[in-house]
N, C-alpha and C. Protein backbone atom coordinates (compact mmCIF):
# COMPACT_ATOMS: atom_id res chain seq x y z
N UNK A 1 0.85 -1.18 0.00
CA UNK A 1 0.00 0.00 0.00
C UNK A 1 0.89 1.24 0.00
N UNK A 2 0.70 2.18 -1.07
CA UNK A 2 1.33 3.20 -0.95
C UNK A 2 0.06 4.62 -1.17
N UNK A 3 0.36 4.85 0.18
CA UNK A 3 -0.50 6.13 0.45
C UNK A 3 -0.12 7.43 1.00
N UNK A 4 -1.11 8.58 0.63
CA UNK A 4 -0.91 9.67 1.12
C UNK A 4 0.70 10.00 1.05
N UNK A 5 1.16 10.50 0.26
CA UNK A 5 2.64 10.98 -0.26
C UNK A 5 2.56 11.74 -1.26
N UNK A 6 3.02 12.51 -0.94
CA UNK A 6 3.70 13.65 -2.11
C UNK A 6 4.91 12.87 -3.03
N UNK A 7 4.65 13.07 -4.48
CA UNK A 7 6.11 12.41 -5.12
C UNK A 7 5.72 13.49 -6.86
N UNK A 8 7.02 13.96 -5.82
CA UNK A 8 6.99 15.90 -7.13
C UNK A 8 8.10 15.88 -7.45
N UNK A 9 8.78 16.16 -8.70
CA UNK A 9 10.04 16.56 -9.37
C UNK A 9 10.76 15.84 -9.13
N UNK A 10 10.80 14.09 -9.38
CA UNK A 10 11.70 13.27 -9.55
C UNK A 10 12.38 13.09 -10.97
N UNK A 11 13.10 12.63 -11.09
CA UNK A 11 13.82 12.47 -12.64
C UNK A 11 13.28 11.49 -13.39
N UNK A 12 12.82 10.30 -12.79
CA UNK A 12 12.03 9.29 -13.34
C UNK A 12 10.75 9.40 -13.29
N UNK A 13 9.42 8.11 -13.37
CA UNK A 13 7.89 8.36 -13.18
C UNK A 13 7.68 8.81 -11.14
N UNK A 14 6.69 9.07 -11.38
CA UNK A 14 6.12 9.41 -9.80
C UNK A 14 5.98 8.04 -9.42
N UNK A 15 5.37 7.39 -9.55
CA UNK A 15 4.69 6.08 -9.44
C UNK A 15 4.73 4.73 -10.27
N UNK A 16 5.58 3.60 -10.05
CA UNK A 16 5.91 2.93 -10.79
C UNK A 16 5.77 1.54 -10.68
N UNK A 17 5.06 0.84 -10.86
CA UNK A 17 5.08 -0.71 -11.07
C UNK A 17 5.73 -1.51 -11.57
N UNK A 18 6.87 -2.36 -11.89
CA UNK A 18 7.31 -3.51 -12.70
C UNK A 18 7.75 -4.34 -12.56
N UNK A 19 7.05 -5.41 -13.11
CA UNK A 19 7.49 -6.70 -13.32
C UNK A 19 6.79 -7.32 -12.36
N UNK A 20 5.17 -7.43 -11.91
CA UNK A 20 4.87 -8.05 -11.32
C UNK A 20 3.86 -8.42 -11.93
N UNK A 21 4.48 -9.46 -13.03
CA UNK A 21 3.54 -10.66 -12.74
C UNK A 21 4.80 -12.15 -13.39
N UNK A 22 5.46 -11.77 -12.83
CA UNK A 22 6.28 -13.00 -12.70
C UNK A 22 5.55 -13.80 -12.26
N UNK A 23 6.09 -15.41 -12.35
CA UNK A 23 5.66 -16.07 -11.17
C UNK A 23 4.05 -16.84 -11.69
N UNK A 24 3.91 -17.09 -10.28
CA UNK A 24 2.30 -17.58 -10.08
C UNK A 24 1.17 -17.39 -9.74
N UNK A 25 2.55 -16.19 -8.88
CA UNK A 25 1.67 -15.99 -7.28
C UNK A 25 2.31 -13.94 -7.88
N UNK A 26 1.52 -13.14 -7.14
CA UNK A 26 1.85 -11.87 -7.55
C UNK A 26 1.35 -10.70 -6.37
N UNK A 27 2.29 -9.76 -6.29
CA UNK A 27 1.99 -8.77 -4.78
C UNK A 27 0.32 -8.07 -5.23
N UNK A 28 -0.60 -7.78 -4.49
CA UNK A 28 -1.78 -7.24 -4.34
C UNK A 28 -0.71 -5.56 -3.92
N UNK A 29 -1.05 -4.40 -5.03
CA UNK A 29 -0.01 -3.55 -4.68
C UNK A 29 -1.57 -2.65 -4.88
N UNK A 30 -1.53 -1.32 -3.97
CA UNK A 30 -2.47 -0.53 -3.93
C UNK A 30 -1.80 1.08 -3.70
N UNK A 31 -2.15 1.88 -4.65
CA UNK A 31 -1.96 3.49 -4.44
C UNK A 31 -2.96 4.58 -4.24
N UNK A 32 -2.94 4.84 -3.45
CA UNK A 32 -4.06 5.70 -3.05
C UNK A 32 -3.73 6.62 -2.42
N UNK A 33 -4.51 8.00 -2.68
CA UNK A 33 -4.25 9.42 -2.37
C UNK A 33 -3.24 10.12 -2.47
N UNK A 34 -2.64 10.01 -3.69
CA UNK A 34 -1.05 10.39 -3.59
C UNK A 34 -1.40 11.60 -4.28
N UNK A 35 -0.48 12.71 -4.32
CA UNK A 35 -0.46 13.73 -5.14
C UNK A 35 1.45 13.79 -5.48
N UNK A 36 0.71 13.56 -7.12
CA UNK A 36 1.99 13.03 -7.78
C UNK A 36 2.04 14.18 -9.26
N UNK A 37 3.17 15.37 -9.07
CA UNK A 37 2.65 16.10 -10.10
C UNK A 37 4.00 16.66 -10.52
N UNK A 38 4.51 16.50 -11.60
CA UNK A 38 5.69 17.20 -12.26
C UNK A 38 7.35 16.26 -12.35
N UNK A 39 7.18 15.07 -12.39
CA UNK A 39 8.05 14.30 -12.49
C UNK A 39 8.58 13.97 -14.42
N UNK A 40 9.35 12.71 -14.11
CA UNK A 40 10.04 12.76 -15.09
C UNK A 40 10.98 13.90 -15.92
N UNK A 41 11.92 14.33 -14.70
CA UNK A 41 13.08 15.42 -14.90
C UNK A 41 14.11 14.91 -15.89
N UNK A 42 14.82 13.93 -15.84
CA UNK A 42 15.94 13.39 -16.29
C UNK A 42 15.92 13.16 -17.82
N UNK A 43 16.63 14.11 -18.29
CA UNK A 43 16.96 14.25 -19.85
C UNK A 43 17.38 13.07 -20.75
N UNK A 44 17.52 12.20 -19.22
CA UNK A 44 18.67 11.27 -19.73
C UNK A 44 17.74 9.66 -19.79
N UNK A 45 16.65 9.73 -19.44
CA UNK A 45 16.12 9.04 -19.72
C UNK A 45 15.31 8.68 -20.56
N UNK A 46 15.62 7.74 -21.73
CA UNK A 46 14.61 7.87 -22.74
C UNK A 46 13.26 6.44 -22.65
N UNK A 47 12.23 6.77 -22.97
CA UNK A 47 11.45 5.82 -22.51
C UNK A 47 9.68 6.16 -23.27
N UNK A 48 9.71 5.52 -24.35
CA UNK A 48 8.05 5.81 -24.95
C UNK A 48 7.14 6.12 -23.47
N UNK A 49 7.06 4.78 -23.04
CA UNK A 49 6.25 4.87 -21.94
C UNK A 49 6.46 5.35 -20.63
N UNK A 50 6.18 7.01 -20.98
CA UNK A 50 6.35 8.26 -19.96
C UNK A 50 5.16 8.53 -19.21
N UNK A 51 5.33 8.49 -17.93
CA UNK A 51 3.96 8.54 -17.38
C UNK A 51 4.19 8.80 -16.03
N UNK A 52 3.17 9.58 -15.66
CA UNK A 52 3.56 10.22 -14.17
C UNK A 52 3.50 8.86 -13.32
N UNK A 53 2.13 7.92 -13.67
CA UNK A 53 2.45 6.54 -12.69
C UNK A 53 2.25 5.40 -14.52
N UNK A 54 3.14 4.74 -13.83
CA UNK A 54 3.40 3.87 -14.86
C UNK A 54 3.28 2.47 -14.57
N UNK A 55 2.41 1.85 -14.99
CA UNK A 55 2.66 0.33 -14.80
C UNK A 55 2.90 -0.52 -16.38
N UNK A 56 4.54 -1.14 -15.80
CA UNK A 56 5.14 -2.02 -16.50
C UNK A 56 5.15 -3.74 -16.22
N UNK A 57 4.53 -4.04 -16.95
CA UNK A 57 4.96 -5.64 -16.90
C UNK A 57 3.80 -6.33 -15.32
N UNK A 58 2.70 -5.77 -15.46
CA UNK A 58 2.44 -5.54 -14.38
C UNK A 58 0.45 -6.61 -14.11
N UNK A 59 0.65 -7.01 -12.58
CA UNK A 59 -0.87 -7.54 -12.43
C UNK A 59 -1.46 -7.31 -10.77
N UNK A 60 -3.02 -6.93 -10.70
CA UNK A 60 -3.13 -7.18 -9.40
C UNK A 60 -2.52 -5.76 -9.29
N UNK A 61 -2.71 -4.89 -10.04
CA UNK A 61 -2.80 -3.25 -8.78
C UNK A 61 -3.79 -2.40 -8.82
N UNK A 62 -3.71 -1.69 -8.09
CA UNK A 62 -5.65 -0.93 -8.06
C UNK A 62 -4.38 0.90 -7.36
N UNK A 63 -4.70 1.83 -8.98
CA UNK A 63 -4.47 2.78 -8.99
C UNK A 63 -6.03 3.60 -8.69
N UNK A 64 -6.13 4.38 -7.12
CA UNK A 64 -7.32 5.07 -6.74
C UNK A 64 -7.01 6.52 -6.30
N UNK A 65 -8.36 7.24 -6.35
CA UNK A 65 -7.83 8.22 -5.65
C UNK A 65 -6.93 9.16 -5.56
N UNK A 66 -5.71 9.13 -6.61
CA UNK A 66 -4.81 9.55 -6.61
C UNK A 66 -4.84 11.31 -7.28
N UNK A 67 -4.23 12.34 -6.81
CA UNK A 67 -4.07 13.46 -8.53
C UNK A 67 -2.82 13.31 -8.91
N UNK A 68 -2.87 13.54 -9.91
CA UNK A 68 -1.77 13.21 -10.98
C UNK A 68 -1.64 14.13 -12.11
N UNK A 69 -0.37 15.15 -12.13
CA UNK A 69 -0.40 16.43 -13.01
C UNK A 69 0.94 16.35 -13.48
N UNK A 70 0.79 16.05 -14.96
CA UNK A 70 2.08 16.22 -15.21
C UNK A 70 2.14 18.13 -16.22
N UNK A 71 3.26 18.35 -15.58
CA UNK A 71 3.48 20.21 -16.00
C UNK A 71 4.34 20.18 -17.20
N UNK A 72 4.61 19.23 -17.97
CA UNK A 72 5.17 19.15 -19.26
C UNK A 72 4.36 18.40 -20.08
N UNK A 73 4.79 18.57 -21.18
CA UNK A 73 4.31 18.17 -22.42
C UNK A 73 4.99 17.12 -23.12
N UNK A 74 6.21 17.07 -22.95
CA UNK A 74 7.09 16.05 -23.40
C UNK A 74 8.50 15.67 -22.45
N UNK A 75 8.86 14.67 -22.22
CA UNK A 75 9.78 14.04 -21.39
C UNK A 75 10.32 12.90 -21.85
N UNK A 76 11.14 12.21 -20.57
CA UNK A 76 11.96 10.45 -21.47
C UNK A 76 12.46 10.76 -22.71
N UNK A 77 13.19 11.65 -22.85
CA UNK A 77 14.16 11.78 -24.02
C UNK A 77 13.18 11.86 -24.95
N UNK A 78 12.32 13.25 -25.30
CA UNK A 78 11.34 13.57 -26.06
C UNK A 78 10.16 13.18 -26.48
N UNK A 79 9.70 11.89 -25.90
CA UNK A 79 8.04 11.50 -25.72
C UNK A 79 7.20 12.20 -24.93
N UNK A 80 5.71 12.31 -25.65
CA UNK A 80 4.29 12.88 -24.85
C UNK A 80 4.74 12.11 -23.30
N UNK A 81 4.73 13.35 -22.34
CA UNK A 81 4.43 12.40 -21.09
C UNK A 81 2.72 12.91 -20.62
N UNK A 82 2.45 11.59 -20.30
CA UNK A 82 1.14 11.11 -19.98
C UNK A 82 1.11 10.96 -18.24
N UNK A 83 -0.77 11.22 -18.02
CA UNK A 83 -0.43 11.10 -16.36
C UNK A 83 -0.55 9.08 -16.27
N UNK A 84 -0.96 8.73 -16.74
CA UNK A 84 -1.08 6.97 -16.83
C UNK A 84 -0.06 6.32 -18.06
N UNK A 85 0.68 5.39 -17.63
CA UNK A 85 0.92 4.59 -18.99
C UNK A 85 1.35 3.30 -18.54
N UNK A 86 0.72 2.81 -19.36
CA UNK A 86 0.93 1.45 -18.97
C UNK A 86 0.68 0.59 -20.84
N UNK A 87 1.69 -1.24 -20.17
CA UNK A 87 2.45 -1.50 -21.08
C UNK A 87 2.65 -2.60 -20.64
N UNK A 88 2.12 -4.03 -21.73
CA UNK A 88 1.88 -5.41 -20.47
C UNK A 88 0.84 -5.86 -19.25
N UNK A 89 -0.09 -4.67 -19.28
CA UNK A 89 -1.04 -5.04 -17.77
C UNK A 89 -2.19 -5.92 -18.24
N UNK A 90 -3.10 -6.28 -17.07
CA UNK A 90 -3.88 -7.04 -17.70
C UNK A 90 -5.06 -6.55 -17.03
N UNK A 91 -6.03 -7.60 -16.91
CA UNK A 91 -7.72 -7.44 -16.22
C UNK A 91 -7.39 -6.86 -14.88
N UNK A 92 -6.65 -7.65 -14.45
CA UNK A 92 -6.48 -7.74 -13.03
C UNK A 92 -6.36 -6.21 -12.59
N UNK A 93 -5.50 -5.40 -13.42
CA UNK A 93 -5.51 -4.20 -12.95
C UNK A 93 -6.15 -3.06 -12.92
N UNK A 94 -6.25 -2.38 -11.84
CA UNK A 94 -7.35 -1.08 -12.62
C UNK A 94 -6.72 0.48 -12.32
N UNK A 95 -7.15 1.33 -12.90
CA UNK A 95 -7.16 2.36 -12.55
C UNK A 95 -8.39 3.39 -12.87
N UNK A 96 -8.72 3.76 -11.55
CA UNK A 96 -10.30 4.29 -11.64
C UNK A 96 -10.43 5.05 -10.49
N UNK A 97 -10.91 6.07 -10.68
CA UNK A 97 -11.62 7.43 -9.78
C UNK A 97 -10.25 8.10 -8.98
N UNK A 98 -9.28 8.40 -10.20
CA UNK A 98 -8.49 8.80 -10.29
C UNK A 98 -8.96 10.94 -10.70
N UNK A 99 -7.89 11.56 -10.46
CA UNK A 99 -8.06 13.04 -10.90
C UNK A 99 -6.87 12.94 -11.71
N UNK A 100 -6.92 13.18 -13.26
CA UNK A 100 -5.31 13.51 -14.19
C UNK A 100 -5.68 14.69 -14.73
N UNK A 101 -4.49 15.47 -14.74
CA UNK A 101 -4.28 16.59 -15.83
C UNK A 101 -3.25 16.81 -16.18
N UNK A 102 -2.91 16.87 -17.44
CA UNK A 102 -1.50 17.42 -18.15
C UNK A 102 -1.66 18.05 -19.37
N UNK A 103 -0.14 18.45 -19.97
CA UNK A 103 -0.55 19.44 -21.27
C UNK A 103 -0.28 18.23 -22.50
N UNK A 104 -0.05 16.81 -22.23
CA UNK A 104 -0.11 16.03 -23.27
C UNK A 104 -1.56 16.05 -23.93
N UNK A 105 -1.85 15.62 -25.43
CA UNK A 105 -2.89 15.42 -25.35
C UNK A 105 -3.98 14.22 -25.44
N UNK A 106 -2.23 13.25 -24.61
CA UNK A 106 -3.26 11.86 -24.33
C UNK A 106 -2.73 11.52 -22.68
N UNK A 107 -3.91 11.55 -22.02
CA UNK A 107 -3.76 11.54 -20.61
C UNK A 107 -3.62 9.87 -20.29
N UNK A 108 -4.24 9.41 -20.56
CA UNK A 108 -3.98 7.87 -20.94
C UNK A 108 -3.19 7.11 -21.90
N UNK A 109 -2.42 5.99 -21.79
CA UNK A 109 -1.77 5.15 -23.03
C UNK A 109 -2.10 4.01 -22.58
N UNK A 110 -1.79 3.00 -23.28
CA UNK A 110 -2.16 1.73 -23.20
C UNK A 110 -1.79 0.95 -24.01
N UNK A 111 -0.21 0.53 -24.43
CA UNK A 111 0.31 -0.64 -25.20
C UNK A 111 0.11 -2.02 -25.01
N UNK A 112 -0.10 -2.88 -25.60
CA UNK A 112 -0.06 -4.93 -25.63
C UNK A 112 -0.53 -4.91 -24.19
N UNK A 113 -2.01 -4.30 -23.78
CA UNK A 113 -2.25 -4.55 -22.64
C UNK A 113 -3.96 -5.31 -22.50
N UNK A 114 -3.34 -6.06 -23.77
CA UNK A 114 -4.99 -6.91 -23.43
C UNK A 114 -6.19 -6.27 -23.14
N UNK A 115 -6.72 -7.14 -22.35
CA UNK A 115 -7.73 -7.05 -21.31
C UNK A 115 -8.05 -5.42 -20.69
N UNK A 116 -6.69 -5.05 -20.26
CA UNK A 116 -7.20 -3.63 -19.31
C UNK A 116 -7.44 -2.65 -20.20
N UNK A 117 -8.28 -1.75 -19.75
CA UNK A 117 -8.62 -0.60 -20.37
C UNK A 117 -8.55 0.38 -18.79
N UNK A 118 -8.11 1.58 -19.18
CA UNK A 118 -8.53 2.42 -18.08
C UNK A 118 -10.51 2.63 -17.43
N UNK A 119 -10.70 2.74 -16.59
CA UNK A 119 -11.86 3.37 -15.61
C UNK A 119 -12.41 4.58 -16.31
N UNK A 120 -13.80 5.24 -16.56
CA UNK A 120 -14.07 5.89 -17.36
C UNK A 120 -14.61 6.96 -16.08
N UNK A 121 -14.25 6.33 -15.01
CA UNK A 121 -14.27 7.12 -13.73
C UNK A 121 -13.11 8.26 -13.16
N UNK A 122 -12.19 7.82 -14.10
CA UNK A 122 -10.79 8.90 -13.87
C UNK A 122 -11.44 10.12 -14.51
N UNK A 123 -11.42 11.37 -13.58
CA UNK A 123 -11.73 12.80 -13.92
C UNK A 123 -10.29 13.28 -14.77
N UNK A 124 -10.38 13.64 -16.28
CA UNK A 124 -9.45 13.82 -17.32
C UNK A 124 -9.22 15.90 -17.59
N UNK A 125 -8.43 16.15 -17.81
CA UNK A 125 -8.31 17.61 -18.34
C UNK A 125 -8.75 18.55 -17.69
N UNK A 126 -8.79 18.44 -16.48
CA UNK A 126 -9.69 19.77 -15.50
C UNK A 126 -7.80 19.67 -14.82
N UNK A 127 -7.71 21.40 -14.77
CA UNK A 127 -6.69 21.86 -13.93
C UNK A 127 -7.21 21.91 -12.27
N UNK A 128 -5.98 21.06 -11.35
CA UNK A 128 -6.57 21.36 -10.00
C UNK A 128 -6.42 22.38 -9.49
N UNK A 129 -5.88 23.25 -10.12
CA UNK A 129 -5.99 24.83 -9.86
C UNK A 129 -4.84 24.65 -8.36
N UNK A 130 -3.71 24.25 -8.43
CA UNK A 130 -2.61 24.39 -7.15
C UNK A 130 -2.60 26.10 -7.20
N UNK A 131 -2.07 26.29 -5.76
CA UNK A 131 -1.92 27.34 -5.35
C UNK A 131 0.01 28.08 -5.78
N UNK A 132 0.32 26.56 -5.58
CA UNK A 132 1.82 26.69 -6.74
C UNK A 132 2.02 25.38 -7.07
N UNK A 133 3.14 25.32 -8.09
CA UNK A 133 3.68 24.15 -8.49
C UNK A 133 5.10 23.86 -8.64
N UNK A 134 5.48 25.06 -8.02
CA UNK A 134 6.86 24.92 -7.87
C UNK A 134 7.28 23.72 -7.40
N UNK A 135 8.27 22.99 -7.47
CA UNK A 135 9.09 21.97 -7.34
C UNK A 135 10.13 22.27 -5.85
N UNK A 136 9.68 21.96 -5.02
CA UNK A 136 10.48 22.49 -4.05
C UNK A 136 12.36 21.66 -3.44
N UNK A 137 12.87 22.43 -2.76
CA UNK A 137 14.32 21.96 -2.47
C UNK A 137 13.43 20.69 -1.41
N UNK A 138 14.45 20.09 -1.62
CA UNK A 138 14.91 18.85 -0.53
C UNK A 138 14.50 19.23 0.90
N UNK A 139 13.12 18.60 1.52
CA UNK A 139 12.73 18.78 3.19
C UNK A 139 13.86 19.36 3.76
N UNK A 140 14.04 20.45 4.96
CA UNK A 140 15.04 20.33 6.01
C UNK A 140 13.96 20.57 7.09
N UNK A 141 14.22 19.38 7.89
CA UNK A 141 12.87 19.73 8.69
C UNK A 141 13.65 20.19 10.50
N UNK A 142 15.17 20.30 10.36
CA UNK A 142 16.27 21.03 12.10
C UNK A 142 14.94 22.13 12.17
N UNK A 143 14.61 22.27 13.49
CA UNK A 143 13.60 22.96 14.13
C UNK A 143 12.62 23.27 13.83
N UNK A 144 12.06 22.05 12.84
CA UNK A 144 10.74 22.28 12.95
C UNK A 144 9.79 21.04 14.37
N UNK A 145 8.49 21.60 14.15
CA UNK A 145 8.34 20.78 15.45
C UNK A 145 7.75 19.48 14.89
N UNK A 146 7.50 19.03 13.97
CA UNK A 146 7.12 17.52 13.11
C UNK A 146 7.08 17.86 11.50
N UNK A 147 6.62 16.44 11.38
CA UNK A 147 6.62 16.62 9.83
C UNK A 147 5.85 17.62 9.18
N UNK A 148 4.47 16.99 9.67
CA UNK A 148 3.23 17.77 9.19
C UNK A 148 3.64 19.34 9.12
N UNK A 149 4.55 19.96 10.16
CA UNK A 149 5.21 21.27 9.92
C UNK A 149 5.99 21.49 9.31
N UNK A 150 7.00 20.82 9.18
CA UNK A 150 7.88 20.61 8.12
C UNK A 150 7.07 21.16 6.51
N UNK A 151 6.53 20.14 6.44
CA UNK A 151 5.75 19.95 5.00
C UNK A 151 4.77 21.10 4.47
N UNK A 152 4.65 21.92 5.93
CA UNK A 152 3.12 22.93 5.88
C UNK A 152 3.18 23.69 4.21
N UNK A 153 4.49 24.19 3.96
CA UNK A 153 4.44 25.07 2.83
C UNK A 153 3.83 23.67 1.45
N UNK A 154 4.84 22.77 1.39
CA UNK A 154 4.23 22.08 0.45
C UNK A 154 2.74 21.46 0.55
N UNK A 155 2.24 21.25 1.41
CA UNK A 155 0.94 20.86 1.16
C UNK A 155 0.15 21.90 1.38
N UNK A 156 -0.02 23.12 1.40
CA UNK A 156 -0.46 24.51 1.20
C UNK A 156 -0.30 24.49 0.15
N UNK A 157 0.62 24.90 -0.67
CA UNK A 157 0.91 24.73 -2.58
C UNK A 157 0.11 23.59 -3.51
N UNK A 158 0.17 22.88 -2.72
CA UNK A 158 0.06 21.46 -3.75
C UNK A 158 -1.86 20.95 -2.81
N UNK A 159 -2.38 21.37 -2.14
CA UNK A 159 -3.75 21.40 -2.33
C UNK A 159 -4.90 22.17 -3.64
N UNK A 160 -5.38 21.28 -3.80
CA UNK A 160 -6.34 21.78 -5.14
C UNK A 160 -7.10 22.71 -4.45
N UNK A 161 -7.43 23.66 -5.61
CA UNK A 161 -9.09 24.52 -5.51
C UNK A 161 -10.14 23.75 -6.19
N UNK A 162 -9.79 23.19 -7.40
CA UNK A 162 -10.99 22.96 -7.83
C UNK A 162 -11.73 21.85 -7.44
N UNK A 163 -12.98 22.34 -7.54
CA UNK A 163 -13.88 21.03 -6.85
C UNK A 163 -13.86 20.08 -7.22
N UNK A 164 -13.35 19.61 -8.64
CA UNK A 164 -13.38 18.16 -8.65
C UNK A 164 -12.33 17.70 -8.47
N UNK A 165 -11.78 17.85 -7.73
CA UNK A 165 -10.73 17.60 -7.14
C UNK A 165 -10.66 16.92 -5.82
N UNK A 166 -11.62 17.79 -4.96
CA UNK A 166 -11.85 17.61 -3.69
C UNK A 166 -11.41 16.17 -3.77
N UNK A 167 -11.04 15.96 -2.28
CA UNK A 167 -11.17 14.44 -1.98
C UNK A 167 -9.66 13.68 -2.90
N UNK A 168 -9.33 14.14 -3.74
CA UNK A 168 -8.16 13.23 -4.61
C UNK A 168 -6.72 13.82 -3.89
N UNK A 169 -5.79 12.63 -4.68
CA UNK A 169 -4.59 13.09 -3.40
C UNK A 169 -4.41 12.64 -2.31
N UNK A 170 -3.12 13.88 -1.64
CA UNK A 170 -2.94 13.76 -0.47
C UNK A 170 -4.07 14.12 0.26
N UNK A 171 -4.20 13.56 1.72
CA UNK A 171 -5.04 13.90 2.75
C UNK A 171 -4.64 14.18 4.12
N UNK A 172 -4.97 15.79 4.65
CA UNK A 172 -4.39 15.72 6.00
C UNK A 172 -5.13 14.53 6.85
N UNK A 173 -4.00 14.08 7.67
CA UNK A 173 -4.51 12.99 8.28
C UNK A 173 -5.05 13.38 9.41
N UNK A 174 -6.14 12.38 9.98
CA UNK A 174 -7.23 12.53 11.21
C UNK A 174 -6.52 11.87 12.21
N UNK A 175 -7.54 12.12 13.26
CA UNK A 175 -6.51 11.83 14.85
C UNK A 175 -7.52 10.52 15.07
N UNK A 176 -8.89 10.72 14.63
CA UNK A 176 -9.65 9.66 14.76
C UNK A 176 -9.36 8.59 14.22
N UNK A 177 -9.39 7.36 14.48
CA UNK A 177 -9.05 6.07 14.32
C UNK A 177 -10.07 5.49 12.89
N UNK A 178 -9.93 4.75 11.64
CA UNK A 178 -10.53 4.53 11.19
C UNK A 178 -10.68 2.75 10.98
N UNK A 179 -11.70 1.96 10.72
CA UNK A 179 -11.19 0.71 10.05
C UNK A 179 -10.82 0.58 8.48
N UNK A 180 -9.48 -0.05 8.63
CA UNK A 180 -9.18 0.01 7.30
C UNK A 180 -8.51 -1.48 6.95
N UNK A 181 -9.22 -1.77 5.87
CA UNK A 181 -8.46 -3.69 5.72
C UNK A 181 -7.18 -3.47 5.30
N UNK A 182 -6.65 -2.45 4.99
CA UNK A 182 -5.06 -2.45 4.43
C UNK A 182 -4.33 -2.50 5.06
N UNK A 183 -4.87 -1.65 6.44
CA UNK A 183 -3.90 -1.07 7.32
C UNK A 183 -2.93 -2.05 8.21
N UNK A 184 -1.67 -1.97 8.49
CA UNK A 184 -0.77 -3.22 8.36
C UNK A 184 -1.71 -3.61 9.69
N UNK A 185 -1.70 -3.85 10.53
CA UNK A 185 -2.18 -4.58 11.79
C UNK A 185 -1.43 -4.51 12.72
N UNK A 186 0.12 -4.69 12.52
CA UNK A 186 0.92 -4.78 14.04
C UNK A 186 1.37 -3.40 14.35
N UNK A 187 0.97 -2.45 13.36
CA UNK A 187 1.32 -1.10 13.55
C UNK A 187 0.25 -0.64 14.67
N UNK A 188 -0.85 -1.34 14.94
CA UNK A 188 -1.58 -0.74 15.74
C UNK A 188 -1.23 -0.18 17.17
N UNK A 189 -0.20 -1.63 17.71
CA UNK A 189 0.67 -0.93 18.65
C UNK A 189 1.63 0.25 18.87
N UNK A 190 1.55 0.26 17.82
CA UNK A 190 2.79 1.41 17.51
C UNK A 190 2.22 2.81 17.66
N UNK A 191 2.59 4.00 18.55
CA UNK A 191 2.98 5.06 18.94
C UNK A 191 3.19 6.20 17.97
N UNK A 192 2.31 6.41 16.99
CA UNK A 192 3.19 7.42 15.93
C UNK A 192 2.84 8.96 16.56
N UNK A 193 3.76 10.03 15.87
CA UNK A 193 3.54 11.14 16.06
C UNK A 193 2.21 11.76 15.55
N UNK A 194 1.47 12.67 16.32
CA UNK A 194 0.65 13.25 16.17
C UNK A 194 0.71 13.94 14.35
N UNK A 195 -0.63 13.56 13.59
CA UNK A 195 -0.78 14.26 12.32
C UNK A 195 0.41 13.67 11.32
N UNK A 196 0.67 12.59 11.28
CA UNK A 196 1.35 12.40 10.80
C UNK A 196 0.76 10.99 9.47
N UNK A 197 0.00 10.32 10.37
CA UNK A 197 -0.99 8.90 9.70
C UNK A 197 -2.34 8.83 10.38
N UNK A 198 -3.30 8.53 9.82
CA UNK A 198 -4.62 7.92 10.23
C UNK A 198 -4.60 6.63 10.59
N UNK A 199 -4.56 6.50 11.78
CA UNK A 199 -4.44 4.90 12.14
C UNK A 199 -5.72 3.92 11.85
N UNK A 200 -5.38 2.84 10.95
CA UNK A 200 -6.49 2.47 10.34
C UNK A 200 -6.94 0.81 11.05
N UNK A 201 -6.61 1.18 12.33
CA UNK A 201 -7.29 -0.06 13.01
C UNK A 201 -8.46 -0.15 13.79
N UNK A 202 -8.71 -1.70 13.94
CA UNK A 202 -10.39 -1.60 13.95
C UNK A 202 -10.89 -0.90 15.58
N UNK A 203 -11.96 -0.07 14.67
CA UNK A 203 -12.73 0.87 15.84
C UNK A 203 -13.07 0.01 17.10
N UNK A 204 -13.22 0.11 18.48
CA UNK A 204 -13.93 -0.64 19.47
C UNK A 204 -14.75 0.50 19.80
């Protein structure tokens, strides 16, 4: 499970799957609420299949929830970058009730991928209207008093205005306890800092 994370101005995709479906047996991999916007920096990488989250070679993942903005038009050593691409996936996978926007003008791709088709539930071409999009330096979080402070400027920037938006992405996290089947289980014991995760074990 990969949730609630910021993944902005990396050199490669934001979000990446591959090679899982080796085998017999294959990981149940889940992304949700991420706000993933302006990646694929590296000049040096060339790669058709450019995509803010990318699944390669891939089965058994469930892309939700997520926004996904890519701020270029072309990347991977001069290909359309796309907020989805995928290449090899099958039934098994989905991606649906997703938020994408970019200046490509295919927000979706989909090579030798059988079976899958994208979710007709992913909200396409609406700007989330960020407050910035700057690409920020590397966290220094010496005197701040937690993360969640640390981070305040970037998730101030990188929250949407527009309403259809609401709800996609990152999410400040609640103090209230939720049930959640993902949520690892032995973490329940565990002590985390205030605002930092929604602890997703079962309510009593």
């Amino acid at each position: 499970v990969v949730e609630n994370n910021f993944l902005v101005g990396n050199g490669g995709r934001g979000f990446e799957v591959q090679n899982n479906l080796a085998g017999s047996q294959h990981s149940h991999i889940h992304s949700r609420h991420n706000t993933i916007v302006g990646n694929n920096r590296d000049t040096h990488e060339v790669d058709l299949f450019c995509g803010e989250v990318l699944l390669l070679d891939t089965s058994d993942t469930q892309i939700y929830s997520n926004l996904v903005v890519s701020n270029s038009t072309y990347g991977c050593g001069g290909y359309p970058v796309h907020a989805f691409a995928a290449y090899i996936a099958d039934a098994s996978d989905q991606v649906n009730d997703n938020f994408a926007y970019g200046l490509s003008s295919e927000p979706e791709l989909a090579s030798s991928s059988g079976a899958f088709t994208y979710s007709t539930t992913n909200t396409l071409g609406v700007s989330p209207s960020f407050a910035s999009e700057a690409t920020p330096a590397a966290p220094a979080c010496t005197g701040t008093a937690n993360v969640p402070s640390c981070m305040s400027t970037m998730i101030s920037n990188f929250t949407p205005t527009a309403s259809a938006a609401a709800g996609m992405g990152y999410q400040a996290p609640s103090s209230t306890p939720i049930s959640d089947p993902l949520f690892p289980q032995w973490l329940c014991s565990v002590k985390f800092p205030a605002g930092l995760i929604t602890m997703g074990c079962p309510v009593q």
